[in-house]
N, C-alpha and C. Protein backbone atom coordinates (compact mmCIF):
# COMPACT_ATOMS: atom_id res chain seq x y z
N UNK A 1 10.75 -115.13 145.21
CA UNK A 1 11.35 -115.40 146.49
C UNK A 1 10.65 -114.60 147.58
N UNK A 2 9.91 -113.60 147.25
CA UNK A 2 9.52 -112.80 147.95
C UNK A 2 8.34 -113.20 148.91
N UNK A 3 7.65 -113.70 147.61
CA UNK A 3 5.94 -114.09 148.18
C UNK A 3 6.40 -115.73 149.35
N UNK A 4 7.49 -116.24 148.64
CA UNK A 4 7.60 -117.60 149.66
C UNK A 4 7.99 -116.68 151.31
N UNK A 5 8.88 -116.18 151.33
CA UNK A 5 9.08 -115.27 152.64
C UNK A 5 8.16 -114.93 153.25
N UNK A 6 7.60 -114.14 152.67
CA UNK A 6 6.01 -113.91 153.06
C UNK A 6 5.04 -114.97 153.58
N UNK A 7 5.15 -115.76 153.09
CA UNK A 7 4.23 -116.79 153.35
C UNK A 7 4.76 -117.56 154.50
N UNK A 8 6.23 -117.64 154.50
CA UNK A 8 6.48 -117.57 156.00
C UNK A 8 6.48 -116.85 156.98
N UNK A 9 6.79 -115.81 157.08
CA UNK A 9 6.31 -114.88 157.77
C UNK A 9 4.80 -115.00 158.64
N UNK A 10 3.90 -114.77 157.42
CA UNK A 10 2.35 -115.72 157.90
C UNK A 10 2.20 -116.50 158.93
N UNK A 11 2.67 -117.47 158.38
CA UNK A 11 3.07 -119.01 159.41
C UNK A 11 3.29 -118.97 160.46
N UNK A 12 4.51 -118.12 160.73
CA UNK A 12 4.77 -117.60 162.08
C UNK A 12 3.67 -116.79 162.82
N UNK A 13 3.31 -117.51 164.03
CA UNK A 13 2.86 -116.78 164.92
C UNK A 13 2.66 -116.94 166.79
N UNK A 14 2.81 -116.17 167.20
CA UNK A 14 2.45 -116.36 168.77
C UNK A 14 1.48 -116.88 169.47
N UNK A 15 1.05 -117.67 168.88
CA UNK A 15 -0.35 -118.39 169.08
C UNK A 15 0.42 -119.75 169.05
N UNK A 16 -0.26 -120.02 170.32
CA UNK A 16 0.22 -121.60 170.06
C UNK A 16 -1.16 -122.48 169.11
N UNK A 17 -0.63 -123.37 168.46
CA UNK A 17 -1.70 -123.65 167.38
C UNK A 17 -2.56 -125.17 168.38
N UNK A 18 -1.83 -125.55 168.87
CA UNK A 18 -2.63 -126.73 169.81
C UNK A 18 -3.72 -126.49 170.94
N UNK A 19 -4.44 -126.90 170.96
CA UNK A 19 -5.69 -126.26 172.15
C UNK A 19 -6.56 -127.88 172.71
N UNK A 20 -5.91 -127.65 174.27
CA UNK A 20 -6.64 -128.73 175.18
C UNK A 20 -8.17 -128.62 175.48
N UNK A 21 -9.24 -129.44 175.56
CA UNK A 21 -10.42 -129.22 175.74
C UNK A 21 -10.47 -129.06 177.09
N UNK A 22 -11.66 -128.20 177.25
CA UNK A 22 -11.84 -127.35 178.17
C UNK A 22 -12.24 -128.76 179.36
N UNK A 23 -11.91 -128.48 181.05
CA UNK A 23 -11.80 -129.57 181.74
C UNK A 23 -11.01 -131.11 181.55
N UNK A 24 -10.39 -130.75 180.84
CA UNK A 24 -9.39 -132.06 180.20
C UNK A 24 -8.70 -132.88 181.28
N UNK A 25 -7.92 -131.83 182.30
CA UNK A 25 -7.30 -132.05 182.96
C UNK A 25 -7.80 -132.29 184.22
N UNK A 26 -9.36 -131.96 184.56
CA UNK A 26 -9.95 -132.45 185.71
C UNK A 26 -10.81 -133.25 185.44
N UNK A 27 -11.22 -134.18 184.91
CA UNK A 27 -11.49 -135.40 184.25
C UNK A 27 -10.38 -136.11 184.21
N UNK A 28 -9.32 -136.09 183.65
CA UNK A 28 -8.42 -137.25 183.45
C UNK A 28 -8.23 -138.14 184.59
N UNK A 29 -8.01 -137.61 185.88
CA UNK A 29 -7.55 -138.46 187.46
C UNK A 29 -8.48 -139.78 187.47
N UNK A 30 -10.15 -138.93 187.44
CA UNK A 30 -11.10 -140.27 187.50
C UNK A 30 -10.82 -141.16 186.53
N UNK A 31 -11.31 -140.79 185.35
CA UNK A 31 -11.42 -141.44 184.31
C UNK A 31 -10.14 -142.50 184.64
N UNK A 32 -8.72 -142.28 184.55
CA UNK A 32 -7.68 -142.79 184.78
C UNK A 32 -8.07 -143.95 185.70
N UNK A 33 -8.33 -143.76 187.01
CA UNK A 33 -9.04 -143.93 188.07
C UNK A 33 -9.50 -145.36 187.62
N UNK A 34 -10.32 -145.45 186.95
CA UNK A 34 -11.46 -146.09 186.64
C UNK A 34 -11.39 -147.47 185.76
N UNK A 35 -10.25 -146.55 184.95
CA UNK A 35 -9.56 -147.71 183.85
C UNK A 35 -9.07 -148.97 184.61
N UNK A 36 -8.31 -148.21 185.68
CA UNK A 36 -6.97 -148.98 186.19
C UNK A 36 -7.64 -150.34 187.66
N UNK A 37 -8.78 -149.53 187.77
CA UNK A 37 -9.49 -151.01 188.65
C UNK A 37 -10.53 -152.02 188.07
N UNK A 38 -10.85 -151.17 186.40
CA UNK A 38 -11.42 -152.18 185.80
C UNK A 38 -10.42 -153.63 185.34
N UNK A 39 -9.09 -153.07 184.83
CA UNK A 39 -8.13 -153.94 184.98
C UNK A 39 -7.24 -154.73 185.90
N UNK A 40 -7.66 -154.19 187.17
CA UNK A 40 -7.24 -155.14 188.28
C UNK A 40 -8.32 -155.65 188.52
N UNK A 41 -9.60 -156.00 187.98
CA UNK A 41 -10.97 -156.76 188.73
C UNK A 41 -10.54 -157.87 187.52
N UNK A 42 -9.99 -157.90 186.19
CA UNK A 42 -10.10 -159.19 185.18
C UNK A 42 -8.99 -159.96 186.10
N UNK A 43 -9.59 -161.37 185.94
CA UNK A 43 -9.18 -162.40 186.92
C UNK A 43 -8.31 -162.96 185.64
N UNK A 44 -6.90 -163.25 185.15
CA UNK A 44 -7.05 -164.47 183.79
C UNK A 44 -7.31 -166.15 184.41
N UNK A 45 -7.77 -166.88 183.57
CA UNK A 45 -7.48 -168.03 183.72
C UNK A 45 -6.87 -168.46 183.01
N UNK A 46 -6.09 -169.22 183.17
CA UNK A 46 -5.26 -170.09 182.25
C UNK A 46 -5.67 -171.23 181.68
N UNK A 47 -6.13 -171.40 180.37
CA UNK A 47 -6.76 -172.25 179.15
C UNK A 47 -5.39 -173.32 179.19
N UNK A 48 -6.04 -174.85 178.64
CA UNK A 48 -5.08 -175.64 178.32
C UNK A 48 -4.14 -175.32 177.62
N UNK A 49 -4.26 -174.36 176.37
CA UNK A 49 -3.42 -173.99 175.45
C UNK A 49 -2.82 -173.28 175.66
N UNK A 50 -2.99 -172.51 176.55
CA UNK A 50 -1.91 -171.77 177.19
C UNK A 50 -0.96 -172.02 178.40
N UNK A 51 -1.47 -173.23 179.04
CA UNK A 51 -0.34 -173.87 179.61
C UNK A 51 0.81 -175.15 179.21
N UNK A 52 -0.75 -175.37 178.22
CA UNK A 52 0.87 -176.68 177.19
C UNK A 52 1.61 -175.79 176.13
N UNK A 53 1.62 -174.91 175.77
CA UNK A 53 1.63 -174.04 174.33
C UNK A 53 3.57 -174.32 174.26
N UNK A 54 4.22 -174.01 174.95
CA UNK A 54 5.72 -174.33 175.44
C UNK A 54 6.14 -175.78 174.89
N UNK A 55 5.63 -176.68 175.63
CA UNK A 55 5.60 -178.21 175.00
C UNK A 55 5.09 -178.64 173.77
N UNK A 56 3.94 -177.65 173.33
CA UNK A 56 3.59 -177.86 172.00
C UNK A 56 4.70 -177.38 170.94
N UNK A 57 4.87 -176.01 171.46
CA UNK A 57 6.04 -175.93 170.18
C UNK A 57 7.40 -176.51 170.31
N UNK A 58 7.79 -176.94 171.50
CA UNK A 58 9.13 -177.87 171.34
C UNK A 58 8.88 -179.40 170.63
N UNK A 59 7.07 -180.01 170.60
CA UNK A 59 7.40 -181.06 170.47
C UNK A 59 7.38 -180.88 168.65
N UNK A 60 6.10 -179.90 168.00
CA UNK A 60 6.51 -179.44 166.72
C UNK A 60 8.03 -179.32 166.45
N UNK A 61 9.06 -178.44 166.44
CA UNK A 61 9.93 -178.66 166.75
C UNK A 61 10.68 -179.80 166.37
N UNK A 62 10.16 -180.81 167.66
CA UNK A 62 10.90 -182.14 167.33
C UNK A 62 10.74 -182.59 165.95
N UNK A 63 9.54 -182.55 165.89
CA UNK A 63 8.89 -183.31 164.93
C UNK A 63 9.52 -182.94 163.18
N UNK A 64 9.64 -181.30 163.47
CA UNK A 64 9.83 -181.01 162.09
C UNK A 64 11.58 -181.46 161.88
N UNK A 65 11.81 -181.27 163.09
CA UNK A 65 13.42 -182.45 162.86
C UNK A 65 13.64 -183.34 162.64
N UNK A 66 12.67 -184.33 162.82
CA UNK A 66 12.81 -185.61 162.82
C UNK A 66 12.41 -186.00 161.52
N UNK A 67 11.35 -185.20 160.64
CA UNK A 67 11.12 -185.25 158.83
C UNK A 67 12.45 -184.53 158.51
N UNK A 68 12.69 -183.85 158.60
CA UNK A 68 14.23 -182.95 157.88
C UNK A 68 15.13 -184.48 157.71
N UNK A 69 15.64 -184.97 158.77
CA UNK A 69 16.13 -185.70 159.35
C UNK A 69 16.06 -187.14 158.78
N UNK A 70 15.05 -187.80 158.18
CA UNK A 70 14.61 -188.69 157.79
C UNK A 70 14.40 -188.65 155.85
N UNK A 71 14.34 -187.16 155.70
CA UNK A 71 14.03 -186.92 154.27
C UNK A 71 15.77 -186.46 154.01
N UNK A 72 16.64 -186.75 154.67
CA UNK A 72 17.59 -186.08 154.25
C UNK A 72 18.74 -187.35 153.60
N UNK A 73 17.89 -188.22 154.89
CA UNK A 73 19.09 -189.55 154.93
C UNK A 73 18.23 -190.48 154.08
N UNK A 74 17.04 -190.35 153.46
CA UNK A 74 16.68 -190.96 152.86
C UNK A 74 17.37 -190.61 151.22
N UNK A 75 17.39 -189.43 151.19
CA UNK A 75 17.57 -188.97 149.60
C UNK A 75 19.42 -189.16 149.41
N UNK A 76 20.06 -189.32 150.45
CA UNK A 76 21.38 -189.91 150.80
C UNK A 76 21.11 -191.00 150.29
N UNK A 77 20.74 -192.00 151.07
CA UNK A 77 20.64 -193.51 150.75
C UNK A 77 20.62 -193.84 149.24
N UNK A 78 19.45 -193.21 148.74
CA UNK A 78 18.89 -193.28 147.05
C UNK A 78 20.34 -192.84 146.48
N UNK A 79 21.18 -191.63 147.03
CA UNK A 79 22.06 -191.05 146.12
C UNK A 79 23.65 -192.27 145.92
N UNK A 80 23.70 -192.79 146.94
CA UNK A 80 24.43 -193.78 147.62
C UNK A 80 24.60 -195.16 146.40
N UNK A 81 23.36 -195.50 146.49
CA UNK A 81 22.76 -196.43 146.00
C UNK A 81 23.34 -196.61 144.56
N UNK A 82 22.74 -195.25 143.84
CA UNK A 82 22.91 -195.13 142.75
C UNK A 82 24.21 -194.67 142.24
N UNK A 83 24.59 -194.40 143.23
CA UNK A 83 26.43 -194.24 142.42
C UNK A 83 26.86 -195.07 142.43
N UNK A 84 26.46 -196.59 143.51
CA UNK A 84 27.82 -197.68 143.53
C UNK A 84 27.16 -197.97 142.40
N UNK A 85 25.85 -198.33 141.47
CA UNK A 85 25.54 -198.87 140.39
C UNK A 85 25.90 -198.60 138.77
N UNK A 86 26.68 -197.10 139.32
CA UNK A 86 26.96 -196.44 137.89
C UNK A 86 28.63 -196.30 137.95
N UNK A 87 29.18 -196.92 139.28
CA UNK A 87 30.72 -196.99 139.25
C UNK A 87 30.85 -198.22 138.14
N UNK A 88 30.09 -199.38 138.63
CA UNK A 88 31.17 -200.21 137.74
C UNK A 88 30.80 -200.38 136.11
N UNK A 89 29.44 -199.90 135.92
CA UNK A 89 29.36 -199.47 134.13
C UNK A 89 30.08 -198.51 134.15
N UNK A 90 30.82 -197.80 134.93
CA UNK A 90 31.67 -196.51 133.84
C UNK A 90 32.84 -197.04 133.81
N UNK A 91 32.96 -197.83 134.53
CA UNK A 91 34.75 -198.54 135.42
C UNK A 91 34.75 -199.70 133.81
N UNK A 92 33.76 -200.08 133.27
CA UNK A 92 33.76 -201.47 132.12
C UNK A 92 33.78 -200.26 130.83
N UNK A 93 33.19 -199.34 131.16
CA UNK A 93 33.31 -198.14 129.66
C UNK A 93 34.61 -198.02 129.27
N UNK A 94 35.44 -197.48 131.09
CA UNK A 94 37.11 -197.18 130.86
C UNK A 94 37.17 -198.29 130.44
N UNK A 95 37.69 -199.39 130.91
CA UNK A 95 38.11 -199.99 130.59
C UNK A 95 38.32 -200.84 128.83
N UNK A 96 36.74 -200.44 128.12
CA UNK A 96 37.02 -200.93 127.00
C UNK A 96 37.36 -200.16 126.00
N UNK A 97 37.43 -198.43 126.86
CA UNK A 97 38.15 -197.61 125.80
C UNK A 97 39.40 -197.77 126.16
N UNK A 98 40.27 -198.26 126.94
CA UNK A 98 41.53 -198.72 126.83
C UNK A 98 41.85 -199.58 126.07
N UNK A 99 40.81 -200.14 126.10
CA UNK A 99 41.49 -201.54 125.10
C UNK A 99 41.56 -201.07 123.68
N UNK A 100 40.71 -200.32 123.49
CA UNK A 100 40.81 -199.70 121.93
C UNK A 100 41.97 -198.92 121.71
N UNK A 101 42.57 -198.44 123.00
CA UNK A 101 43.27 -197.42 122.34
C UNK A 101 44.81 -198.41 122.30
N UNK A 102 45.16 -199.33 122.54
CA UNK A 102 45.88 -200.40 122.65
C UNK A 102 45.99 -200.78 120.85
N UNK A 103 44.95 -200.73 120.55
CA UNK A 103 44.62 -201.56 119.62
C UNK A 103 45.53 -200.82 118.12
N UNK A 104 45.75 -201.66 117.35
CA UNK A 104 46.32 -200.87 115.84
C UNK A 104 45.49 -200.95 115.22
N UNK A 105 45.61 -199.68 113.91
CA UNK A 105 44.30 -200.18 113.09
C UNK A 105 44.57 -201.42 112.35
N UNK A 106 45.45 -201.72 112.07
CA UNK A 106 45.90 -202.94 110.92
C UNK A 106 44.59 -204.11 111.76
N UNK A 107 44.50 -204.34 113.15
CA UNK A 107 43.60 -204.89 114.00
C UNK A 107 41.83 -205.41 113.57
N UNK A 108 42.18 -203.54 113.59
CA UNK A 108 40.74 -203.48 113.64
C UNK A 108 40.19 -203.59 112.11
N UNK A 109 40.96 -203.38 111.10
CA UNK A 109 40.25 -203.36 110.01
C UNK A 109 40.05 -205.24 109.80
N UNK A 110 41.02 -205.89 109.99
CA UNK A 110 40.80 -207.35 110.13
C UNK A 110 39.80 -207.40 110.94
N UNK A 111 39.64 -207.36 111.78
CA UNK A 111 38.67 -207.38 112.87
C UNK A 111 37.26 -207.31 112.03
N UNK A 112 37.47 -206.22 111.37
CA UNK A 112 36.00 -205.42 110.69
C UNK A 112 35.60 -206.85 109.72
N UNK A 113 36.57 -206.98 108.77
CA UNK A 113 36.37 -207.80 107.70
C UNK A 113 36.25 -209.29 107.47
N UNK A 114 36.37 -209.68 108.95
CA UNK A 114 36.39 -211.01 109.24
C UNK A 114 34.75 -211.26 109.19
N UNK A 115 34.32 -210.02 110.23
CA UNK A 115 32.88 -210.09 110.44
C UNK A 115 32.08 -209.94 109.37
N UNK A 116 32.25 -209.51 108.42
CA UNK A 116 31.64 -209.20 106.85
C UNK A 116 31.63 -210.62 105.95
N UNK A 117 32.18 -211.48 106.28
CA UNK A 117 32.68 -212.98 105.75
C UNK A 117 32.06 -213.53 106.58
């Protein structure tokens, strides 16, 4: 515990550890200076793409709505489709397991043995 103390101790000191280069601060004004009218001399122009860019992405946009939109009601339709086709084979399934269950065996074994003859 001792030597860690110590070693802080060390650490500590009255020295500030950061050091500005020498003329730092009388240089900076120009330099500053210099930056700031090189960037008021760039003129922009404005490129096509940067004046349609707004309309481009609303009409993307549209567009990707209008596939969502079309792939949605399409896979509807198909789903649609195919259920009214599987209502009435299941609706003739019920129905002929009702009839069986109607049925006696005394029925069905005649039934069976007629067909064997």
């Amino acid at each position: 515990m001792e030597t860690k103390t110590n070693i802080l101790d060390s650490l500590k000191g009255e020295k500030n550890p950061f050091k500005v280069p020498e003329g730092y601060f009388e240089s900076l004004g120009p330099v500053l200076q210099e930056v700031i009218d090189q960037k008021e001399n760039v003129v922009k122009t404005e490129t096509f793409l940067s004046r349609f860019r707004p309309m481009l992405y609303a009409a993307a946009s549209v567009a990707i709505l209008v596939c969502v939109t079309f792939t949605f009601l399409t896979n509807h339709q198909e789903n649609v489709d195919q259920a009214r086709n599987q209502v009435p084979e299941e609706i003739n399934g019920i129905q002929t397991k009702i009839l069986y269950t109607h049925l006696e065996e005394e029925s069905i074994i005649d039934y069976l043995l007629s067909e064997e003859e």
